[in-house]
Protein backbone atom coordinates (compact mmCIF):
# COMPACT_ATOMS: atom_id res chain seq x y z
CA UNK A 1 83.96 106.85 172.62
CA UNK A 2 80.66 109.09 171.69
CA UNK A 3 79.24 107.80 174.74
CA UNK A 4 82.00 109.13 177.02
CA UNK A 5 81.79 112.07 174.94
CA UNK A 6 78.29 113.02 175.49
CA UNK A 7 78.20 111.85 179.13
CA UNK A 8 80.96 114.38 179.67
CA UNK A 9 78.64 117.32 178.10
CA UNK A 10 75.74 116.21 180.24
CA UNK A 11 78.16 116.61 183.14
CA UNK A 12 79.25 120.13 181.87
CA UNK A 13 75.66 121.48 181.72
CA UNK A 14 74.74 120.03 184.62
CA UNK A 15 77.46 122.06 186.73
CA UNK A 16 76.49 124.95 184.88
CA UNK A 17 72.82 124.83 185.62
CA UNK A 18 73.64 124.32 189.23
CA UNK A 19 76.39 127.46 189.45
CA UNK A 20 73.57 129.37 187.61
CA UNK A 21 70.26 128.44 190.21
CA UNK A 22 72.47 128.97 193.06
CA UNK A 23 73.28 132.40 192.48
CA UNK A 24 69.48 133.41 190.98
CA UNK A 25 67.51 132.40 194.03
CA UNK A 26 64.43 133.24 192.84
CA UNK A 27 60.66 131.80 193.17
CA UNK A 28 58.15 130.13 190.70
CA UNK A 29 54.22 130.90 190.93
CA UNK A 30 51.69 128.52 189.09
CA UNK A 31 48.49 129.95 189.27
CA UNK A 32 45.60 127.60 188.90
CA UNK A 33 42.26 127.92 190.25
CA UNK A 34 41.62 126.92 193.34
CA UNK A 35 45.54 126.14 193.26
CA UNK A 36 48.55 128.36 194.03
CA UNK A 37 51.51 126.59 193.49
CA UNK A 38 55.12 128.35 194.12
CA UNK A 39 58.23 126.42 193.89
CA UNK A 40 61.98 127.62 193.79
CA UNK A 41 63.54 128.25 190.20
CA UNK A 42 65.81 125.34 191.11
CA UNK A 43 63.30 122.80 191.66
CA UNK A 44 60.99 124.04 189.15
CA UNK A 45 64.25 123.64 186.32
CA UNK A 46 65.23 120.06 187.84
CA UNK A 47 60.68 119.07 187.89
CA UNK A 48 60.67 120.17 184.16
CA UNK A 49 63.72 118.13 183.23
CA UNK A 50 62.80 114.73 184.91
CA UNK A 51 59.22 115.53 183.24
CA UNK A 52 60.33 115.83 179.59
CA UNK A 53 62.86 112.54 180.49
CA UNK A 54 60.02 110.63 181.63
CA UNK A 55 57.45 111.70 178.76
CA UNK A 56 60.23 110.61 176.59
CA UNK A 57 60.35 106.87 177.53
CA UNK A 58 56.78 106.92 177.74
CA UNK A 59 56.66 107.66 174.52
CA UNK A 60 59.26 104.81 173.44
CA UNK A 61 57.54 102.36 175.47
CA UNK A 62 54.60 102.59 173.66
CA UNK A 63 56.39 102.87 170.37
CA UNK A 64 58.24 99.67 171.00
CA UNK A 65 54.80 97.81 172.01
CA UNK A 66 53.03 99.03 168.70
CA UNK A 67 56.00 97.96 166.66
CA UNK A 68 56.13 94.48 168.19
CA UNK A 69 54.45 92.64 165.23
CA UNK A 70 57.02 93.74 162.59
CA UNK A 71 59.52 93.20 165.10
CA UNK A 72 58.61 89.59 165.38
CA UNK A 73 58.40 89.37 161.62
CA UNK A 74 61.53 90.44 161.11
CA UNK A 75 63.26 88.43 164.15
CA UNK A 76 61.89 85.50 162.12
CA UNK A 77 63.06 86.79 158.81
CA UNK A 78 66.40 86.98 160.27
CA UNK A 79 66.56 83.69 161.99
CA UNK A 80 65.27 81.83 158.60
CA UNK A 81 67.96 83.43 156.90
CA UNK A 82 70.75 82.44 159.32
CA UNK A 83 69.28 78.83 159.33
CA UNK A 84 69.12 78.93 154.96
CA UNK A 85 73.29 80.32 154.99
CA UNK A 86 74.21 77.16 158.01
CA UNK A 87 72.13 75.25 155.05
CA UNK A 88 74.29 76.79 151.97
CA UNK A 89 77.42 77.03 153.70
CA UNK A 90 77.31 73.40 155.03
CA UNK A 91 76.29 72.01 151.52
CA UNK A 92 78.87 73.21 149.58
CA UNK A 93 81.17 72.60 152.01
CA UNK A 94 80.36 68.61 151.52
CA UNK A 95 80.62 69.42 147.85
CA UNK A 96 83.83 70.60 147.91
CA UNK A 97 84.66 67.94 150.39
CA UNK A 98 83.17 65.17 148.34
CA UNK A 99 80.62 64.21 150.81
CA UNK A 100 77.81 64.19 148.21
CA UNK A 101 75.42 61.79 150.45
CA UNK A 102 75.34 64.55 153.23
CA UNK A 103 75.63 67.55 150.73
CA UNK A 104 72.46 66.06 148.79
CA UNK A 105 70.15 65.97 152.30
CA UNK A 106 71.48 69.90 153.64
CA UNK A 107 70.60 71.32 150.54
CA UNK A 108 67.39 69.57 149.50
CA UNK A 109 66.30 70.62 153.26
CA UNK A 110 66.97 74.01 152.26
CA UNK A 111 65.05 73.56 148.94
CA UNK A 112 62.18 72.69 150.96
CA UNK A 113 62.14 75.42 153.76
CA UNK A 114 63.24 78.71 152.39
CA UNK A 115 61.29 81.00 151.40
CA UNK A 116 63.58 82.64 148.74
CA UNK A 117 63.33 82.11 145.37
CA UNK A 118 67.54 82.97 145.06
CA UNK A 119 68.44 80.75 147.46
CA UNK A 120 65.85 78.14 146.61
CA UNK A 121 67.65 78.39 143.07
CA UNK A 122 71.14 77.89 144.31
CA UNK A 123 70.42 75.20 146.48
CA UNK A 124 68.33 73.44 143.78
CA UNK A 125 71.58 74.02 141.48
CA UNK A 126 73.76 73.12 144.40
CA UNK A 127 72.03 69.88 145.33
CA UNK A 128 71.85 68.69 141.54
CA UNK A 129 75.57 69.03 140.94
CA UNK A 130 76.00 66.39 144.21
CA UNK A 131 73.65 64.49 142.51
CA UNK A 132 75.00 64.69 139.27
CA UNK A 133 78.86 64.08 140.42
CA UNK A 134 77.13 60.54 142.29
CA UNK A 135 75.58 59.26 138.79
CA UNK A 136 72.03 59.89 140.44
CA UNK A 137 70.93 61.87 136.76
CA UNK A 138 66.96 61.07 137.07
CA UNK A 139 67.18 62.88 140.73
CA UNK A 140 69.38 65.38 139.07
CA UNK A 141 67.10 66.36 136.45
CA UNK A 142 64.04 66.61 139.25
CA UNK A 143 65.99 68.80 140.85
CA UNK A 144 66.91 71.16 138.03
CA UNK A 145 63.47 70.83 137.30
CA UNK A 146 62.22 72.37 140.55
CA UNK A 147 65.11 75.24 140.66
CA UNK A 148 63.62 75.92 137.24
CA UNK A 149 60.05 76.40 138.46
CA UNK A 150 61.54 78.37 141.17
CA UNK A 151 62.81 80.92 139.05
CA UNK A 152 60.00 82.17 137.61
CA UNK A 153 59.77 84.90 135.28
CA UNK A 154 63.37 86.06 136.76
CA UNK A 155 65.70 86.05 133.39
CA UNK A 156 69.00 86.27 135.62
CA UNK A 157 67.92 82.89 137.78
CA UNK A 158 66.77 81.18 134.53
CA UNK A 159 70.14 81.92 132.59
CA UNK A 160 71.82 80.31 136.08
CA UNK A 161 69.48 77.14 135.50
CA UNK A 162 70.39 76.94 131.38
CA UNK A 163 74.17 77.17 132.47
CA UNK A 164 74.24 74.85 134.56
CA UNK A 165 71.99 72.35 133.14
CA UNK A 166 74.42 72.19 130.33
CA UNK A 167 77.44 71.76 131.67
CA UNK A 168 76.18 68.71 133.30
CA UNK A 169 75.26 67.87 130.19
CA UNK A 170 78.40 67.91 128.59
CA UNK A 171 80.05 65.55 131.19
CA UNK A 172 77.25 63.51 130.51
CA UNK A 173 78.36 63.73 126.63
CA UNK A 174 75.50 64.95 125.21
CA UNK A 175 76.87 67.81 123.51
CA UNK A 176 73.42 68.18 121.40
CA UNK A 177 70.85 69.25 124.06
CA UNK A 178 73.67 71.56 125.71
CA UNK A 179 73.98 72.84 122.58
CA UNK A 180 70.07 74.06 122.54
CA UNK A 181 70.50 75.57 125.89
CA UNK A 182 73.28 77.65 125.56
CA UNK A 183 72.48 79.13 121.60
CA UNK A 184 70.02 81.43 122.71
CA UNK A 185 72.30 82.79 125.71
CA UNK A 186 75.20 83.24 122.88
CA UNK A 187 72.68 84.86 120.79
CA UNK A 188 71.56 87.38 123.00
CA UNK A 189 75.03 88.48 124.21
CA UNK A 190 78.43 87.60 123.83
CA UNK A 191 79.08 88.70 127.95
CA UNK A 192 78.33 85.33 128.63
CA UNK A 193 81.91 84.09 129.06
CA UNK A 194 81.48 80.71 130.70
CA UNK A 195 78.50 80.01 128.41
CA UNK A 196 80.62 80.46 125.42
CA UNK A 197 83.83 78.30 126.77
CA UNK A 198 81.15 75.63 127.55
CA UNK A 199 79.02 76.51 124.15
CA UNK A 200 82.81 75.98 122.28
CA UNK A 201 83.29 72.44 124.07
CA UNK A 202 79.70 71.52 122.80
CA UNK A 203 80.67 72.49 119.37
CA UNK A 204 84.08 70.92 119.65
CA UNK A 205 82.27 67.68 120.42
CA UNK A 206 79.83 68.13 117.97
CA UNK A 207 82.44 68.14 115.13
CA UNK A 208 81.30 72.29 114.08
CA UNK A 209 84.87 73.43 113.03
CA UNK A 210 83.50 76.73 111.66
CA UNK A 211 81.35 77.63 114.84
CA UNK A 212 84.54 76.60 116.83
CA UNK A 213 86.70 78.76 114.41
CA UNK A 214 84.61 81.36 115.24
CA UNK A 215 83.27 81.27 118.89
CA UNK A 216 87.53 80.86 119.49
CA UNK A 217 88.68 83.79 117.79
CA UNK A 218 85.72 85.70 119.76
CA UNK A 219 86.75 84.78 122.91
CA UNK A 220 90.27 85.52 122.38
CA UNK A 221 89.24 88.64 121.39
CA UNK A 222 87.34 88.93 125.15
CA UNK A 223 90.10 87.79 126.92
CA UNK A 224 88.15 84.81 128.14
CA UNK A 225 90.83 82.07 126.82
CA UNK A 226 94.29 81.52 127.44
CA UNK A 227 96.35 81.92 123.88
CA UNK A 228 97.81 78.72 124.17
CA UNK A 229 94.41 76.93 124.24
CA UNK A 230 93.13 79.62 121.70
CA UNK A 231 95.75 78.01 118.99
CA UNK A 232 95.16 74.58 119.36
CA UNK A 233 91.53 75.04 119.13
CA UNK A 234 92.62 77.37 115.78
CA UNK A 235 94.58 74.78 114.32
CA UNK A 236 92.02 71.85 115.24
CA UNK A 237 89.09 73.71 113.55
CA UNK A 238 91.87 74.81 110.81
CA UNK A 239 93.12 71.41 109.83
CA UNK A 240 89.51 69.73 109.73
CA UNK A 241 88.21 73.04 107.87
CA UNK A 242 90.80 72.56 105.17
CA UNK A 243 91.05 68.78 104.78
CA UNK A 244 86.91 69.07 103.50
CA UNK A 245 87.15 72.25 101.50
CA UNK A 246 87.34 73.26 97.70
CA UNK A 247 89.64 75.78 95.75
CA UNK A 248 87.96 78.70 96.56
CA UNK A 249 87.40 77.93 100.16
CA UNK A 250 91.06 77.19 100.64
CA UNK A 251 91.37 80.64 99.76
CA UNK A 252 89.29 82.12 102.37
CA UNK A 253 90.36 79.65 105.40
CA UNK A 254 93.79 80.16 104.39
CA UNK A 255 92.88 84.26 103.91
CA UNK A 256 91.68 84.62 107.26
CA UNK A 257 94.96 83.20 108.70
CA UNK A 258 97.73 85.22 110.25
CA UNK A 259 100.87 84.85 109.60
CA UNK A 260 101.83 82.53 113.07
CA UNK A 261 98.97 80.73 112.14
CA UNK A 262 100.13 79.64 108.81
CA UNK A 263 103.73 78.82 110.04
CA UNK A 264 102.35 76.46 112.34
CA UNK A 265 103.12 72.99 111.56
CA UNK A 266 100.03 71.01 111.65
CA UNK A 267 98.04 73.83 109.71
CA UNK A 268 101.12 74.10 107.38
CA UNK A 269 100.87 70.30 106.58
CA UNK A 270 97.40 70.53 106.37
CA UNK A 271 97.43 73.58 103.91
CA UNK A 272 100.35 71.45 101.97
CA UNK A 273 97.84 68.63 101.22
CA UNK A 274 95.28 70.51 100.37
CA UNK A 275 97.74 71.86 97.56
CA UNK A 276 98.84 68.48 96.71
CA UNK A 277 95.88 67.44 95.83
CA UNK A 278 94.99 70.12 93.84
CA UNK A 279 98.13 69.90 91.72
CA UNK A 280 99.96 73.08 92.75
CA UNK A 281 103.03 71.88 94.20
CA UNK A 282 105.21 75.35 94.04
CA UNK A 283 102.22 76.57 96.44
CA UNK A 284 102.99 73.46 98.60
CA UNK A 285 106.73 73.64 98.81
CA UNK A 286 106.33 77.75 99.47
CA UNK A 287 103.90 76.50 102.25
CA UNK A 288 106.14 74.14 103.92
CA UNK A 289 109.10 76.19 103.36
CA UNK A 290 107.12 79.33 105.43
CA UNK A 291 106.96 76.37 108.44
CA UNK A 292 109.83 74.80 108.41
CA UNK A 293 111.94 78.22 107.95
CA UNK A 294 110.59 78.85 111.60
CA UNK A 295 111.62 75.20 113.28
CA UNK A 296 112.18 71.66 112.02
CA UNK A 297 109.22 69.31 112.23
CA UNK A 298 109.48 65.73 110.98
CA UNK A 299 105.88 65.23 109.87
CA UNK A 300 106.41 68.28 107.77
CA UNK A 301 109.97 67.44 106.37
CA UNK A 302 108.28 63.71 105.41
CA UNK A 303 105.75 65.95 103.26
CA UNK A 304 108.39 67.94 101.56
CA UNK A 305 110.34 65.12 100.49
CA UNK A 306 107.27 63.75 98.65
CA UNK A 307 107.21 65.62 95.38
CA UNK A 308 107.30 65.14 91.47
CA UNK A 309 110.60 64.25 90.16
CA UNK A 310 110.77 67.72 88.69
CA UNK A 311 110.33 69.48 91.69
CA UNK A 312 113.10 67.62 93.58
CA UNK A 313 115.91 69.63 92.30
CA UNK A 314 114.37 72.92 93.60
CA UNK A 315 113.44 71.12 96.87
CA UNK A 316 116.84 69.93 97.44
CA UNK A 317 118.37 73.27 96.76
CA UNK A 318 116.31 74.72 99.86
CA UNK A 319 116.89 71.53 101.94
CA UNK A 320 120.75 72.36 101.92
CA UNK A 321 120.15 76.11 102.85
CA UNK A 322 118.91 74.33 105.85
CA UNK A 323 121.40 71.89 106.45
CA UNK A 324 123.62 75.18 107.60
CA UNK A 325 122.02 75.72 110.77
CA UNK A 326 120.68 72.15 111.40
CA UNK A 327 123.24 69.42 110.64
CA UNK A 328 122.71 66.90 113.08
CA UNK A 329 118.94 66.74 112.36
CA UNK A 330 117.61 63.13 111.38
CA UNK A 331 114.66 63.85 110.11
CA UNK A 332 116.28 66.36 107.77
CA UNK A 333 118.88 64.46 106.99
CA UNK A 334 116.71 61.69 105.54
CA UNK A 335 114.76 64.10 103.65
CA UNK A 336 117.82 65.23 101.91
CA UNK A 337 118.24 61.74 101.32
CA UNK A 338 115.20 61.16 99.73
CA UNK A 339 115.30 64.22 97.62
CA UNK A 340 118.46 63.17 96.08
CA UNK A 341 116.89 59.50 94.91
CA UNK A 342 113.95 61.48 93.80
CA UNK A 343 116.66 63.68 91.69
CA UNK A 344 118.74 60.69 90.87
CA UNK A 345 121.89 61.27 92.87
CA UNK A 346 122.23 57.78 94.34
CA UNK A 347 125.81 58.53 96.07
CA UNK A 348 124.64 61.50 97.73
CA UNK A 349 121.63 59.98 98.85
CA UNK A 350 123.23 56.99 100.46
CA UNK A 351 125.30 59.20 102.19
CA UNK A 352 122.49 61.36 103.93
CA UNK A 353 120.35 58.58 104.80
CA UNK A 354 123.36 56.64 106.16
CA UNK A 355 124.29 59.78 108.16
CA UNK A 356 120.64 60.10 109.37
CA UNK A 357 120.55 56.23 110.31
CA UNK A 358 123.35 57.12 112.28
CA UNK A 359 121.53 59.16 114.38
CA UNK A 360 118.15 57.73 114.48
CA UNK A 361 116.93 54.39 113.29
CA UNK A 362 114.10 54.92 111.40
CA UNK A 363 111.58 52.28 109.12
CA UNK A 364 111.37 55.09 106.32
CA UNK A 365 114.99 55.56 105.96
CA UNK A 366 115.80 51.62 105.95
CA UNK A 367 112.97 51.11 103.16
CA UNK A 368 114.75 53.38 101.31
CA UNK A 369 117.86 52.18 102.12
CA UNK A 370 116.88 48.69 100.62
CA UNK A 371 114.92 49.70 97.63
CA UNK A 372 117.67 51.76 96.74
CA UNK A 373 120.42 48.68 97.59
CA UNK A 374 118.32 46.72 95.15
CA UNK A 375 117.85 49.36 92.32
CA UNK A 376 121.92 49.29 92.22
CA UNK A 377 122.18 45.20 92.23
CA UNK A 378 123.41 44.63 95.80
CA UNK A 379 120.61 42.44 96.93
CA UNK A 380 122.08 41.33 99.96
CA UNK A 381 122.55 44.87 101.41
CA UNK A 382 119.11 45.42 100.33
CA UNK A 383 118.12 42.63 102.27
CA UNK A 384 119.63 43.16 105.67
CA UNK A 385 117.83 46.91 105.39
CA UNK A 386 114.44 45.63 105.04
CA UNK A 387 114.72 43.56 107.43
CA UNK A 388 115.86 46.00 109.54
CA UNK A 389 112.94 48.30 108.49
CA UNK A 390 110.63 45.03 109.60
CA UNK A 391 112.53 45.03 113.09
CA UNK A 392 111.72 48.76 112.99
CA UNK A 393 107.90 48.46 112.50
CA UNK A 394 107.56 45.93 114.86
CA UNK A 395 106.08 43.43 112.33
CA UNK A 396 108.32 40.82 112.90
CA UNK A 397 111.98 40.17 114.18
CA UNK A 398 114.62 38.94 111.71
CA UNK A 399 114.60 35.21 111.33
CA UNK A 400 117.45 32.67 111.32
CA UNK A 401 118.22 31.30 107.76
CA UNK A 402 118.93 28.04 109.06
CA UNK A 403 115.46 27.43 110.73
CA UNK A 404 112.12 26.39 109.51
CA UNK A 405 108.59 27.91 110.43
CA UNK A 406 106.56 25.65 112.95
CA UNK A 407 103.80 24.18 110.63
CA UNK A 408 100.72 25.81 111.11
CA UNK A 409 97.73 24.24 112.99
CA UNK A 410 94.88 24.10 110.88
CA UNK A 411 92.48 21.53 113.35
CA UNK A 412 90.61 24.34 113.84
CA UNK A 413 90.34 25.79 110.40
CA UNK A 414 86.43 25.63 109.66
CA UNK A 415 87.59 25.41 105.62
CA UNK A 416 90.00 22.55 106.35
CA UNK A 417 89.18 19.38 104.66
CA UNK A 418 90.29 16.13 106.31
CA UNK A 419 91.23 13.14 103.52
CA UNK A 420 89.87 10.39 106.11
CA UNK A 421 86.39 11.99 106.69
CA UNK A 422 86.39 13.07 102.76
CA UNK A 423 86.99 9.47 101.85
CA UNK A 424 84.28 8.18 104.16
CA UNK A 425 81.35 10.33 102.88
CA UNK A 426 78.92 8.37 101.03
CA UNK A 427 78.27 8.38 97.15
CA UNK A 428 74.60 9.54 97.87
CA UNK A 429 76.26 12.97 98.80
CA UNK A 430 77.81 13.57 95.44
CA UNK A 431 81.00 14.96 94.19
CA UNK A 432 82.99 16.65 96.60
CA UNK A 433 84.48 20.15 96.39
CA UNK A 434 87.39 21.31 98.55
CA UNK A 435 87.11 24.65 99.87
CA UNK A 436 89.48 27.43 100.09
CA UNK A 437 89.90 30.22 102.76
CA UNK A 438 89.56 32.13 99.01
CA UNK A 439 86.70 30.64 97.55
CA UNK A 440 84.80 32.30 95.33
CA UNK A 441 80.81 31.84 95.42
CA UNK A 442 79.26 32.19 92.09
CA UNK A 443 75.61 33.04 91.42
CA UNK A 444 72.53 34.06 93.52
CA UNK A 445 71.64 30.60 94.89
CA UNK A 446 75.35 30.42 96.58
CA UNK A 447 76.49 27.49 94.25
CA UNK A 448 80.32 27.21 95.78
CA UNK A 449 82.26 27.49 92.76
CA UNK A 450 79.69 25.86 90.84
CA UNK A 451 80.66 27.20 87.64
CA UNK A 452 84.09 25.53 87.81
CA UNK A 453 82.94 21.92 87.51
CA UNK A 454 83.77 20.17 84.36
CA UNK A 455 81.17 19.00 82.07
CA UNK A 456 82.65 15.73 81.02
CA UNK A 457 85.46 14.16 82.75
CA UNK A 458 89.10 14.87 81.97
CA UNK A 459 90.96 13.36 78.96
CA UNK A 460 93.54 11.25 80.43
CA UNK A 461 96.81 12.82 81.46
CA UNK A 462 95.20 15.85 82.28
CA UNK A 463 95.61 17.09 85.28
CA UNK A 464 92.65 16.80 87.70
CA UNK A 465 90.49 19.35 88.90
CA UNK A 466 91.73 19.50 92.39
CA UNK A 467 95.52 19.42 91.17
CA UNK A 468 95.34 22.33 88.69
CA UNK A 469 93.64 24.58 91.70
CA UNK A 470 96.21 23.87 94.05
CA UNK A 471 99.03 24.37 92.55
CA UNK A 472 97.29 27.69 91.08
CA UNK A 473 96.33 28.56 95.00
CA UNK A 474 99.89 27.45 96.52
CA UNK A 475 103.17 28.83 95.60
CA UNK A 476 105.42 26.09 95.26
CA UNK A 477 108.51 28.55 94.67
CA UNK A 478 111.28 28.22 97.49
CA UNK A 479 111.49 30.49 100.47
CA UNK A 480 114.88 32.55 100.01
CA UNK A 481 117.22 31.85 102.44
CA UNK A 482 115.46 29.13 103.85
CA UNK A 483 117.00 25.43 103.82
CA UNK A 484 113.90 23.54 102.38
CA UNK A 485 116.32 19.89 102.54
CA UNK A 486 115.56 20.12 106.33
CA UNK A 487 111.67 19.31 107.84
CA UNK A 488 110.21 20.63 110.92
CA UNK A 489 111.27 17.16 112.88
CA UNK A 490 114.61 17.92 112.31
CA UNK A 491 115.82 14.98 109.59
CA UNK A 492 117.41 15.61 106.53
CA UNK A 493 116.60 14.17 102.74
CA UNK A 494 118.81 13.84 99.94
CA UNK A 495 122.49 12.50 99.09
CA UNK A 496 123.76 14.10 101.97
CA UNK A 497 121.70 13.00 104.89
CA UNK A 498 124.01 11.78 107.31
C-alpha cells in the first residue's frame, strides 16, 4: 500500500513539473571557461534530477560493498541460529515423543556446535534428561557437567543447572544431595516455586516433618500448591510431628493448628494419642468429639471407645447425641456397644453390637461379642463368635468337630529325634539329650541344657528325665470339641468300636 502511495505522488509532481516547464520556456547558461554551456530550463530540471538519482545509488553501491564483511557475519550468525532452533526443536520433540536414542544425538550435536552459552545450556539440560529417562546416569552426569561449565559466572543459567540436577536426583531417590542443591536457592528467595515443590519432596523423603510443615504452609501461602495436596502434606508432617513430641510441644504443634486442621481425622487421632498417653483423657474425648462432630470416621470412633471405666459413662452420653443423626452407622453402633460393656450395661451392649453386626461383620465386634457371651456363662454362644471373629481375620476357617488335624510332618524338622538312629549311636558318644524346638542353652560354652542333667541317677519309681520334660513341654489336656476316640486313619478305640 505505501508503495502505491508514493508512486502515485511521484506521478503527481511529475505532471506538475511538466505543466510548469512548458509554460516557462526559458534558457539555462553555464559559464565555464573556455565553455559556454546553455540548455533549456526543461532539460536542465530533468539533467539535475537523473544526476542526484544516480549519485544516490552510487553512493549505496559503495555502502553495500564496504558493509559486506558484517553482512557476511551476520548471514552466518543467522544461519547458525536457524540450524541450533531445527537442533532444539527436533530434540525435544523426540523427548516428548519418547525417542530418547535420537533426542540424545540432535542435542549433543547442538552441544557441540553452537556458539551460545543459553542454548549450549538448554541443550546440555535437554540431552541429560533423555539420558536420564534411558538409565544412562554416568552420561547424564557428564552432561550436566558440561552445561555447568557452560554457564559460567551467569547466576540465572547456574540456578537452571541446580534445578534440574535435582530433580533427577530425586527420581533417582537420593533425596540427600538434592537436598544440598536446592537449600541455597530456598535460602536466597522464596520466588523459586518449582525449587521449593521439589525442595518439599526432598524433605518429604528425607523424613523432615518440621521443614515440610513449614516449606507447605509457605507455599500455600504463594499459591504454588493445590489445597488439597497442601492438607495431606499438613496432616502427614502433623501426625509424625505429634506422635515424637513432649507436653509442651504438643502445645505448640497443636497451637499452630486451625481449626479444619484439628477436626481432621487423622490429626484428631493423632492429637487423641498423644493425650492418652499423657493421661488426660477429658482432653482426648474433647479432641475426638471436635472430629467426629464434623463426620463419622471408624478409626476415630475405635479410639473413643477405648477409655477408663470412669470415663465411659460421659462417653456414652455423647455417643447417643450422635446416634440421632447417624443410626444406621456400624462403626458407631459398635462403639456404643463397647461403651456400654465398658459402663457395665451388658443388655444394652448386646443389643448395639448385634445391631451393628447386622450391618457389617466385623472381627472387633465378634471378639466382643464372645468375651462378653463368656463373661455371662453362655460358652457356646461365646464360641460360635470367636470363631466367627477367626473367619473374620482370615486366620483360619471354622473347623468341623467331628474331624481330626492331619498329623504334622516333622521328617524335616532339624530338632526331630528319630528312636531308631538314637538307639543305634554308640556308647562312646555318651548320654543322649533330646532337643526341643524350645531348648534352652545354658552357659557361655553352649552346654545344651547342661545344667539339667542329674547328678546321680533317679531313685526308682521316679519318673525319668526325658518323661518329666515331656509331659512339662506337651499338653496332654483334650482338644474341645474334638473326638480324640477317633485317629487320623480313621479306626475307632474303646467299647464302642464297631
Amino acid at each position: 500500500m505505501r508503495t502505491w502511495f508514493w508512486t502515485l505522488i511521484v506521478l503527481v509532481l511529475a505532471v506538475v513539473l511538466a505543466l510548469l516547464l512548458r509554460e516557462h520556456g526559458g534558457n539555462v547558461l553555464i559559464m565555464a571557461q573556455p565553455w559556454r554551456i546553455e540548455l533549456s530550463l526543461a532539460f536542465a530540471v530533468v539533467l539535475l534530477i537523473f544526476s542526484f538519482v544516480l549519485l544516490y545509488w552510487i553512493v549505496r553501491v559503495l555502502s553495500w560493498t564496504g558493509s559486506s564483511p558484517d553482512r557476511f557475519r551476520s548471514w552466518r550468525g543467522r544461519r547458525a541460529q536457524k540450524r541450533d532452533l531445527d537442533l532444539l526443536e527436533k530434540g525435544w520433540i523426540n523427548v516428548l515423543d519418547g525417542r530418547y536414542i535420537q533426542a540424545e544425538k540432535e542435542l549433543l550435536a547442538l552441544l557441540t556446535k553452537t556458539r551460545s552459552a543459553d542454548r549450549k545450556v538448554l541443550a546440555g539440560l535437554s540431552a541429560a534428561r533423555a539420558q536420564h529417562l534411558m538409565g544412562y546416569y554416568d552420561r547424564r552426569d557428564q552432561t550436566l557437567k558440561q552445561a555447568h561449565d557452560s554457564a559460567g559466572s551467569d547466576t540465572r543459567l547456574s540456578h537452571a543447572v541446580q534445578v534440574v540436577t535435582a530433580e533427577m536426583l530425586l527420581d533417582q531417590n537420593r533425596p540427600a544431595e538434592a537436598l544440598t542443591l536446592l537449600k541455597p536457592l530456598q535460602d536466597a528467595s522464596s520466588r523459586y516455586f518449582h525449587a521449593g515443590r521439589l525442595l518439599l519432596r526432598a524433605e518429604r523423603l528425607l523424613g523432615h516433618y518440621d521443614q515440610v510443615y513449614d516449606l507447605t504452609r509457605l507455599l500455600l501461602r504463594r499459591s504454588a500448591i493445590d489445597k488439597p495436596q497442601a492438607r495431606r502434606f499438613i496432616r502427614e508432617a502433623t501426625v509424625a510431628r505429634l506422635a515424637r513430641c513432649d507436653e509442651a510441644g504438643f502445645k505448640t504443634i497443636w497451637g499452630d493448628l486451625n481449626n479444619d486442621e484439628r477436626t481432621d481425622p487423622g490429626i484428631a487421632l493423632a492429637a487423641a494419642q498423644v493425650l492418652h498417653r499423657q493421661g488426660r483423657h477429658a482432653d482426648e474425648a474433647r479432641t475426638i468429639e471436635a472430629a467426629l462432630n464434623r463426620g463419622m470416621d471408624d478409626p476415630l470412633l475405635r479410639a473413643y471407645a477405648l477409655c477408663e471405666p470412669d470415663q465411659a459413662v460421659n462417653r456414652l452420653g455423647h455417643a447417643e447425641l450422635w446416634l440421632k443423626s447417624h443410626p444406621d452407622h456400624p462403626g458407631l453402633l459398635a462403639t456404643l456397644g463397647q461403651l456400654c460393656l465398658g459402663a457395665q450395661l451388658w443388655g444394652q451392649g448386646e443389643h448395639y453390637l448385634e445391631r451393628s453386626m447386622k450391618l457389617r461383620s466385623d472381627m472387633r465386634v465378634q471378639a466382643l461379642l464372645g468375651n462378653l457371651n463368656d463373661s455371662l456363662g453362655r460358652p457356646d454362644r461365646a464360641m460360635q463368635h470367636w470363631r466367627l471373629a477367626c473367619a473374620a481375620a482370615g486366620a483360619m476357617p471354622a473347623l468341623a468337630v467331628d474331624r481330626l488335624l492331619p498329623a504334622a510332618d516333622t521328617r524335616g524338622d532339624p530338632h526331630f529325634v528319630d528312636d531308631d538312629a538314637a538307639g543305634n549311636r554308640t556308647a562312646a558318644q555318651g548320654p543322649t539329650i533330646p532337643e526341643a524346638a524350645s531348648a534352652v542353652y545354658a552357659g557361655d560354652e553352649g552346654d545344651a541344657l547342661g545344667s539339667a542333667l542329674p547328678a546321680s541317677p533317679p531313685a526308682p519309681g521316679a519318673a525319668s528325665p526325658d518323661q518329666s520334660e515331656s509331659d512339662e513341654y506337651y499338653d496332654s489336656a483334650p482338644i474341645p470339641g474334638v473326638d480324640m476316640s477317633q485317629t487320623s486313619d480313621g479306626s475307632r478305640h474303646g467299647p464302642d468300636r464297631r
